[in-house]
C-alpha atoms as a PDB file:
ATOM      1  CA  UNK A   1     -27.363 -40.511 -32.903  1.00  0.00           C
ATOM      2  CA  UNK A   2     -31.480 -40.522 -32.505  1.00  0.00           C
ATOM      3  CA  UNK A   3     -30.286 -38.687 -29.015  1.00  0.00           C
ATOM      4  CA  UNK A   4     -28.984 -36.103 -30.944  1.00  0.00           C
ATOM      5  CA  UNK A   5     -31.755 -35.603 -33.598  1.00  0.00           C
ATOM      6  CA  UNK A   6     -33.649 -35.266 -30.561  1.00  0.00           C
ATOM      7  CA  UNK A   7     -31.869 -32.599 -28.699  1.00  0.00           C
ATOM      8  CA  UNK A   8     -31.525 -30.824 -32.338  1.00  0.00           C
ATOM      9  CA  UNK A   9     -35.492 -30.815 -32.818  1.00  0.00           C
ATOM     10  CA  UNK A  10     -35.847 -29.809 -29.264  1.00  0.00           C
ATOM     11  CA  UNK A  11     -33.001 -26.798 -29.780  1.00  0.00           C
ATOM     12  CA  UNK A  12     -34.971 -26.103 -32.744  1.00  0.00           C
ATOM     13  CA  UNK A  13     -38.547 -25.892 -31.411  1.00  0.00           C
ATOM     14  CA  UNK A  14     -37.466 -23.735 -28.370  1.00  0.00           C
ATOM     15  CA  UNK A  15     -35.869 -21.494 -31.030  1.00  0.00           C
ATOM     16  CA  UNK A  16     -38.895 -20.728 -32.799  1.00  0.00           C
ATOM     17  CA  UNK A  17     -40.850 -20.680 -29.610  1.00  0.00           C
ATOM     18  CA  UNK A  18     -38.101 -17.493 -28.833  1.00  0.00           C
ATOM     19  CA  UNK A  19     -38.774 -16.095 -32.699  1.00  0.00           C
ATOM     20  CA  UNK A  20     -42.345 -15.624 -32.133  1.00  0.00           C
ATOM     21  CA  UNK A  21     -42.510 -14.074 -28.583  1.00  0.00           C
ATOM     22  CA  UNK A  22     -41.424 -10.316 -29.829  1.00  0.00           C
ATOM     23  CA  UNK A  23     -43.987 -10.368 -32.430  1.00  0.00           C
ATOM     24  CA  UNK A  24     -46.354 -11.444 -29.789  1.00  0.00           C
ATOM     25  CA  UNK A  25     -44.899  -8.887 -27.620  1.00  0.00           C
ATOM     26  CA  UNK A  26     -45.705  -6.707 -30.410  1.00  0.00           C
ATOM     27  CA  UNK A  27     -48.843  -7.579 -31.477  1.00  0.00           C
ATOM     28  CA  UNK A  28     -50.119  -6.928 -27.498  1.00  0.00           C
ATOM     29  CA  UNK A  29     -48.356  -3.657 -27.175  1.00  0.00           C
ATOM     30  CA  UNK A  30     -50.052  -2.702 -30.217  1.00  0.00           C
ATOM     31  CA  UNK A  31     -53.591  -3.293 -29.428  1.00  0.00           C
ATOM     32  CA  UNK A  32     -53.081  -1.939 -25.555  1.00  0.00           C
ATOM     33  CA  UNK A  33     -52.373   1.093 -27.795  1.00  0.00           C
ATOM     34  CA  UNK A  34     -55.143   1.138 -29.733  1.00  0.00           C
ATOM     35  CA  UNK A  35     -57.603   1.137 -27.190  1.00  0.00           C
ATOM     36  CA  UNK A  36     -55.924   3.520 -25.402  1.00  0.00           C
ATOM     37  CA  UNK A  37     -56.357   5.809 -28.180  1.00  0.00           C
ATOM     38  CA  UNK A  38     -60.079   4.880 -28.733  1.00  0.00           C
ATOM     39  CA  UNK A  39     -61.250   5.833 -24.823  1.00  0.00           C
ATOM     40  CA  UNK A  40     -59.054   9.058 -25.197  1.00  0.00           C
ATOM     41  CA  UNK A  41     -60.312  10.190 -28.319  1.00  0.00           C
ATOM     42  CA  UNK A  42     -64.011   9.402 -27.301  1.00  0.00           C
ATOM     43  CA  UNK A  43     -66.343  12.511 -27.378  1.00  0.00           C
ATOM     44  CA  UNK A  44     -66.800  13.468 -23.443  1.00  0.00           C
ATOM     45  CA  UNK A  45     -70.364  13.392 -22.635  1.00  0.00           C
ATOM     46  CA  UNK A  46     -71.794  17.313 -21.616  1.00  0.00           C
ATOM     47  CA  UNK A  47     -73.450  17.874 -18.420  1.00  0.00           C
ATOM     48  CA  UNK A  48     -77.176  18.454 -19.144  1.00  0.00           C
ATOM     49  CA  UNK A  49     -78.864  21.410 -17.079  1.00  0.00           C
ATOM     50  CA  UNK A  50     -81.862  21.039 -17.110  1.00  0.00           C
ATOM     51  CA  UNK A  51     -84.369  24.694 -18.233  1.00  0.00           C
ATOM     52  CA  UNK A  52     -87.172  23.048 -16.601  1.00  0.00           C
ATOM     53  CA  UNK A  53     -87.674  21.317 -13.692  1.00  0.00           C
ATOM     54  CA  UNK A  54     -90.257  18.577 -12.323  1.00  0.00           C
ATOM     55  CA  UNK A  55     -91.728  17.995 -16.010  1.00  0.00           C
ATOM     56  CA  UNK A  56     -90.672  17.486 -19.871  1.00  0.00           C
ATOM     57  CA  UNK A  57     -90.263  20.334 -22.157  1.00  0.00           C
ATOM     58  CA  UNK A  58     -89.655  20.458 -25.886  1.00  0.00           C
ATOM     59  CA  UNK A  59     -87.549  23.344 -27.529  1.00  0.00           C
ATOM     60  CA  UNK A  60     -86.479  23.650 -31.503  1.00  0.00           C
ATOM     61  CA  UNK A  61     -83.646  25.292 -32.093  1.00  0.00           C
ATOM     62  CA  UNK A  62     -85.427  27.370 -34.501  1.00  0.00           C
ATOM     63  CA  UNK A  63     -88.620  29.456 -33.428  1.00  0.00           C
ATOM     64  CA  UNK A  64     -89.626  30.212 -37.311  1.00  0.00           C
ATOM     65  CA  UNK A  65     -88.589  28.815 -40.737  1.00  0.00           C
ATOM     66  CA  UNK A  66     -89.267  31.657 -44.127  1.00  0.00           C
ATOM     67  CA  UNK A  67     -89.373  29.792 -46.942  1.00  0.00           C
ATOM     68  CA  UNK A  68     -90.017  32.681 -49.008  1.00  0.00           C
ATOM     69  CA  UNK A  69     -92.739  32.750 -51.475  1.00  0.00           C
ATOM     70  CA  UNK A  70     -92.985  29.095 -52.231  1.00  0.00           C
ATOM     71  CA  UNK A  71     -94.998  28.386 -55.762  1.00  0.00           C
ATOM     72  CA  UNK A  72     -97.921  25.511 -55.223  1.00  0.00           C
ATOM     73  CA  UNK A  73     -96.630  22.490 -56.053  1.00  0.00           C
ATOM     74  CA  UNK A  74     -92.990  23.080 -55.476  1.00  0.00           C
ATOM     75  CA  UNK A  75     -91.403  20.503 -52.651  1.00  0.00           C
ATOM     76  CA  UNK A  76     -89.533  22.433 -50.039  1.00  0.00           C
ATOM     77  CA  UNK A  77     -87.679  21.154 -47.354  1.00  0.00           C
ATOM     78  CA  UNK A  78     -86.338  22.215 -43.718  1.00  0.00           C
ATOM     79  CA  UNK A  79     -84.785  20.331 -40.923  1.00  0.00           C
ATOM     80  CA  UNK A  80     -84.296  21.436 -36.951  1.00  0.00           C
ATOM     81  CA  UNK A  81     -83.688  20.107 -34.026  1.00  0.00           C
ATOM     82  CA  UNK A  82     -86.039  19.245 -30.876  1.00  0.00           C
ATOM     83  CA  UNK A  83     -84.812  18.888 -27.585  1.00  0.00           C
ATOM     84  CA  UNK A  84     -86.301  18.126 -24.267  1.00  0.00           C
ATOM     85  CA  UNK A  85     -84.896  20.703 -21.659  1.00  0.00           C
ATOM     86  CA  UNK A  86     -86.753  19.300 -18.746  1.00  0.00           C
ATOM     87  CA  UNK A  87     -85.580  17.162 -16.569  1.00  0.00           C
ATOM     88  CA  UNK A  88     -88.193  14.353 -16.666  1.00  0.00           C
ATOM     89  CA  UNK A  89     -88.989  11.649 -19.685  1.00  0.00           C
ATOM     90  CA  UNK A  90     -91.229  12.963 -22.546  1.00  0.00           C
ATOM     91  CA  UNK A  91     -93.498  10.437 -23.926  1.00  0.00           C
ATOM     92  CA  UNK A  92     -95.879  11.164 -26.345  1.00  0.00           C
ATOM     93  CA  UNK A  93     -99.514  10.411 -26.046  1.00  0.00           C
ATOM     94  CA  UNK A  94    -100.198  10.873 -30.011  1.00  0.00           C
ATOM     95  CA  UNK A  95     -97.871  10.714 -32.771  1.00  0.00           C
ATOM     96  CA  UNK A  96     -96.222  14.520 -32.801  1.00  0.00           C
ATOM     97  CA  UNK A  97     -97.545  17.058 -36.105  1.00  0.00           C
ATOM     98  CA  UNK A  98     -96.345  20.062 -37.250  1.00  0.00           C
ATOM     99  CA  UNK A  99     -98.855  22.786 -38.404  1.00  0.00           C
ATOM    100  CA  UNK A 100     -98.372  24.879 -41.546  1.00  0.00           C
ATOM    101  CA  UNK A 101    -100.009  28.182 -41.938  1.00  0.00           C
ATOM    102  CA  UNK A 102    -100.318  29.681 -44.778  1.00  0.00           C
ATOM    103  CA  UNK A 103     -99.262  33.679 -45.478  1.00  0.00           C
ATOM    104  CA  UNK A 104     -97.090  33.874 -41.729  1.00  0.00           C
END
């Protein structure tokens, strides 16, 4: 009789071995998916042409900002974008400023 407990348990663990390899199966297919999707929904780097050539060059996507008549004391506030266009490094010697002049 212990003979046949054993083969029983045996039966049984093989069984369950069996029950959990499609949800293995599963779980695998579903992650191969998932990364699948993440590299082809990734943002495709642009080519970069450079304007310039043999040095760095800064360019803002905006040449002037009008803020209107602005009263003193009163915070205003723009944003835009710098860019180098050249096609070497740009390193800065001393921390960048912007000027502001007045009545322009």
């Amino acid at each position: 009789m212990s003979k046949l407990k054993r083969g029983v348990s045996k039966s049984r663990q093989v069984q369950r071995k069996h029950n959990k390899l499609p949800l293995i199966m599963a779980l695998a297919g579903a992650a191969i998916l998932l990364i699948a999707a993440f590299f082809a929904f990734q943002k495709k780097p642009t080519s970069f042409t450079p304007e310039v050539t043999g040095s760095p060059s800064l360019k803002a996507d905006k040449e002037k900002v009008d803020l209107g008549d602005v009263k003193l004391g009163q915070t205003v506030e723009v944003s835009f974008e710098i860019r180098n266009v050249g096609d070497q490094p740009l390193k800065f010697s001393k921390a960048p400023f912007i000027e502001v002049k007045e009545g322009c």
